[in-house]
N, C-alpha and C. Protein backbone atom coordinates (compact mmCIF):
# COMPACT_ATOMS: atom_id res chain seq x y z
N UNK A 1 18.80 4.40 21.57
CA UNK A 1 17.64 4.84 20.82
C UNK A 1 16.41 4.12 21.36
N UNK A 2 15.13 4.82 21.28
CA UNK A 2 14.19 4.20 21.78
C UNK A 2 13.28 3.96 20.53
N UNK A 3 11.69 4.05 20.79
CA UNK A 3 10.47 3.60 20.12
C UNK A 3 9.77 5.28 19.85
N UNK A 4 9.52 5.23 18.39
CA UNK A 4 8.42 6.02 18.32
C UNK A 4 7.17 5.80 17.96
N UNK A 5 6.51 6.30 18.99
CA UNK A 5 4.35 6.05 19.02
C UNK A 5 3.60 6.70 18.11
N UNK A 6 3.40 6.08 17.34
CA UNK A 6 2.13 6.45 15.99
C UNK A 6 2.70 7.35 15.08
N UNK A 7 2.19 7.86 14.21
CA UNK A 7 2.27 8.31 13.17
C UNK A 7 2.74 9.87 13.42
N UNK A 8 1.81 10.89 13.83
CA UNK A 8 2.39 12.07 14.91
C UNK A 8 3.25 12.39 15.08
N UNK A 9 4.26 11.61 16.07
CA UNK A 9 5.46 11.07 16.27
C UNK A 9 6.42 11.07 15.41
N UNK A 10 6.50 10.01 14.52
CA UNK A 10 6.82 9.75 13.42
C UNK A 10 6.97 11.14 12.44
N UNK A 11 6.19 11.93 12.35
CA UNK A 11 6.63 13.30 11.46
C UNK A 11 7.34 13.58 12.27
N UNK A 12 7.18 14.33 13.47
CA UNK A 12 8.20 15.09 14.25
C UNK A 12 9.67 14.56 14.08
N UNK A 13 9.75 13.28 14.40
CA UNK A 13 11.03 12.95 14.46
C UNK A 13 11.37 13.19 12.79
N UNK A 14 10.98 13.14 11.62
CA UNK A 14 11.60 13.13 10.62
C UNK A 14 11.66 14.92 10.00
N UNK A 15 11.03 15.16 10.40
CA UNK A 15 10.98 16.70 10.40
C UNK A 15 12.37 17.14 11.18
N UNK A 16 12.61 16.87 12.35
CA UNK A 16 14.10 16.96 13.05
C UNK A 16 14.87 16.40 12.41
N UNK A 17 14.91 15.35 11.47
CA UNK A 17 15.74 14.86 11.09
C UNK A 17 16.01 15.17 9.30
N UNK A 18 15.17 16.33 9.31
CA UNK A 18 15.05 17.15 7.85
C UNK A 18 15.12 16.11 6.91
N UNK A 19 14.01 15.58 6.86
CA UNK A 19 13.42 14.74 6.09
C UNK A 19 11.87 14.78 6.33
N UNK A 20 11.17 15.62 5.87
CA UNK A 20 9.90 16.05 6.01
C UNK A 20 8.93 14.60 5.12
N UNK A 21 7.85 14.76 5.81
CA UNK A 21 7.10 14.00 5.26
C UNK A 21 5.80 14.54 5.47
N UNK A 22 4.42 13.82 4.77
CA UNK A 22 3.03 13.94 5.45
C UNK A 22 2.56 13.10 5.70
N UNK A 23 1.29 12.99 6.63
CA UNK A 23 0.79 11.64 6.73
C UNK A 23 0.29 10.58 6.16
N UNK A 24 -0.24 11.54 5.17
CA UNK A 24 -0.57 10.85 3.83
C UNK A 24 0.81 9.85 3.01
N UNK A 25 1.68 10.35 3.00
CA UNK A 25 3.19 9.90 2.29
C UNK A 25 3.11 8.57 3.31
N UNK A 26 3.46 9.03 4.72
CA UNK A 26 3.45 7.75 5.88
C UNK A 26 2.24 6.51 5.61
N UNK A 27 1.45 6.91 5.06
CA UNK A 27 0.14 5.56 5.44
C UNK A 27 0.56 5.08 3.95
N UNK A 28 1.20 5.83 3.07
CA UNK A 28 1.10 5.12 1.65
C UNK A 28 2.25 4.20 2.12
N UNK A 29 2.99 4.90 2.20
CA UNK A 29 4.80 3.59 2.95
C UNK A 29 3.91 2.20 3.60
N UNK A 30 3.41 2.84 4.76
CA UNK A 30 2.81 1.40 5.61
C UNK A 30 2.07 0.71 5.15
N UNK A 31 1.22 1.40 3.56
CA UNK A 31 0.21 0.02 3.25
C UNK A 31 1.38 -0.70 2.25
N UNK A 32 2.24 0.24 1.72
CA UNK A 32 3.34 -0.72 0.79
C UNK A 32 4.15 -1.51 1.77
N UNK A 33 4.13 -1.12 2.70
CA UNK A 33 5.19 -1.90 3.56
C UNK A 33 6.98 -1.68 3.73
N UNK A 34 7.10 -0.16 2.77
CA UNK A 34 8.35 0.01 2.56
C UNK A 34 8.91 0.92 3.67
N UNK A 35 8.17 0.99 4.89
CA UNK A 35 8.87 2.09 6.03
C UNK A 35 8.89 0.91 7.75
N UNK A 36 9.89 0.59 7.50
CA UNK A 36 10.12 0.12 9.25
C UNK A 36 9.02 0.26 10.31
N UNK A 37 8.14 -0.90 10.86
CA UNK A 37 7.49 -0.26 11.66
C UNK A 37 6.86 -1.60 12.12
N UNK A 38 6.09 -1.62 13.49
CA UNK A 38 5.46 -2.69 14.15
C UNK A 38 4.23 -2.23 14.17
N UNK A 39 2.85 -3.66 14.52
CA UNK A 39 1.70 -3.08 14.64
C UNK A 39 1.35 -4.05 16.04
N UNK A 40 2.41 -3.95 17.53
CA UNK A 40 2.01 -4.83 18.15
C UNK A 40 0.56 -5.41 18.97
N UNK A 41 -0.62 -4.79 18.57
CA UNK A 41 -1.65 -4.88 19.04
C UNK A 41 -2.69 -3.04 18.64
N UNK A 42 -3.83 -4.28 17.92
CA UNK A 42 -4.69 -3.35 17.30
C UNK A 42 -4.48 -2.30 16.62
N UNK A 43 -4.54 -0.58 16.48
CA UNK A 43 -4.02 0.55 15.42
C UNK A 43 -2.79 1.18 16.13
N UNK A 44 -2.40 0.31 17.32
CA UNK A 44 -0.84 1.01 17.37
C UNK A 44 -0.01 0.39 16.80
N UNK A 45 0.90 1.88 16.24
CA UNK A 45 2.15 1.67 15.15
C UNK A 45 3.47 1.83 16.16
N UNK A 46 4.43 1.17 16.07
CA UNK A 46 5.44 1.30 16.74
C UNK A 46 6.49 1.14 15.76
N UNK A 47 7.58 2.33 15.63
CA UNK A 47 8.45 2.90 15.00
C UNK A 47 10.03 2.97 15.62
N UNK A 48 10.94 2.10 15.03
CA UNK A 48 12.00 1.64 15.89
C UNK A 48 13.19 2.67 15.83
N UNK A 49 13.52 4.12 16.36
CA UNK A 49 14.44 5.06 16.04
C UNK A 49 15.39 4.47 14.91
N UNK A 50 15.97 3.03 15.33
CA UNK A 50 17.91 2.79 14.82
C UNK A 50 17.13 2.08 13.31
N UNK A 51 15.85 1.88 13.25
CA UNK A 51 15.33 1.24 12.07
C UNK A 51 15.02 2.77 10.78
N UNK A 52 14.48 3.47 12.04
CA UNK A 52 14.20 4.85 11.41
C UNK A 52 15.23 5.66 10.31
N UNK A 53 16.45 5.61 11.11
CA UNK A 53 17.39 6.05 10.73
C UNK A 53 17.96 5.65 9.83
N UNK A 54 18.38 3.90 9.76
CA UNK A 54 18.44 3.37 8.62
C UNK A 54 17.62 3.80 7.39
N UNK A 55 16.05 3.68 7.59
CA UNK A 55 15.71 4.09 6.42
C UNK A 55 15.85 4.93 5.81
N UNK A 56 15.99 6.15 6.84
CA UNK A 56 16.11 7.76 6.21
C UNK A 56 17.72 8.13 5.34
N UNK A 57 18.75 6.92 6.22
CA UNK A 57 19.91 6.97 5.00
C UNK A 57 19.57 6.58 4.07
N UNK A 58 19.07 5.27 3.29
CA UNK A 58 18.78 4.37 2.05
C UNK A 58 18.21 4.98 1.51
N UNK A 59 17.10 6.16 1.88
CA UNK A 59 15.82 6.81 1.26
C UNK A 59 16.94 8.17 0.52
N UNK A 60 17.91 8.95 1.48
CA UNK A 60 19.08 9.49 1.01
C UNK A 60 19.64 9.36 -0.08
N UNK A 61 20.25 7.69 -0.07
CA UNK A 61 20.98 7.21 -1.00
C UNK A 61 20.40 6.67 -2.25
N UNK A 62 18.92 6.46 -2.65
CA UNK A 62 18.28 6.53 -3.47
C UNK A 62 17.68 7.70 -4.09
N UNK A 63 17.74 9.08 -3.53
CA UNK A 63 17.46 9.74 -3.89
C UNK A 63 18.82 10.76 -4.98
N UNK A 64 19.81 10.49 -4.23
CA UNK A 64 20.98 10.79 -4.69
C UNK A 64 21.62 10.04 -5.79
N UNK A 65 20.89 8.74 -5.91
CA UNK A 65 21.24 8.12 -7.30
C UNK A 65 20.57 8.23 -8.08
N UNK A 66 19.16 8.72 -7.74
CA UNK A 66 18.30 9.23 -9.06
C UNK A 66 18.49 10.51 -9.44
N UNK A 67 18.83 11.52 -8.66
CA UNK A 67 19.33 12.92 -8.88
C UNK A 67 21.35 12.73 -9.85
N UNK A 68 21.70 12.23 -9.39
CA UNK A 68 22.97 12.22 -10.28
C UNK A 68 22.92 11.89 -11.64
């Protein structure tokens, strides 16, 4: 797995991974701090696939315990 670049990015891959989001949803995560992600220099965001994925299960598995 590699790195995904900015925010952009970041939908696409979760959109493939049918877990839709907007950007708006994304910047609220990053100012809470609750979505995986690096800021290694100035407004680039760097997004770690195997971190990605993790989240998108937990985000799964919380959603499925509030729905039951």
């Amino acid at each position: 797995m590699g790195k995904i670049q900015g925010i952009p990015k970041l939908l696409e891959y979760l959109e493939q991974r049918s877990c839709p989001m907007t950007e708006e949803q994304i910047q609220q995560l990053l100012s809470e701090r609750t979505i995986p992600h690096a800021r290694p220099y100035g407004d680039m965001i760097l997004f770690d696939e195997n971190h990605i994925e993790w989240w998108i299960e937990e985000q799964r598995k919380t959603d499925k315990l509030v729905t039951d």
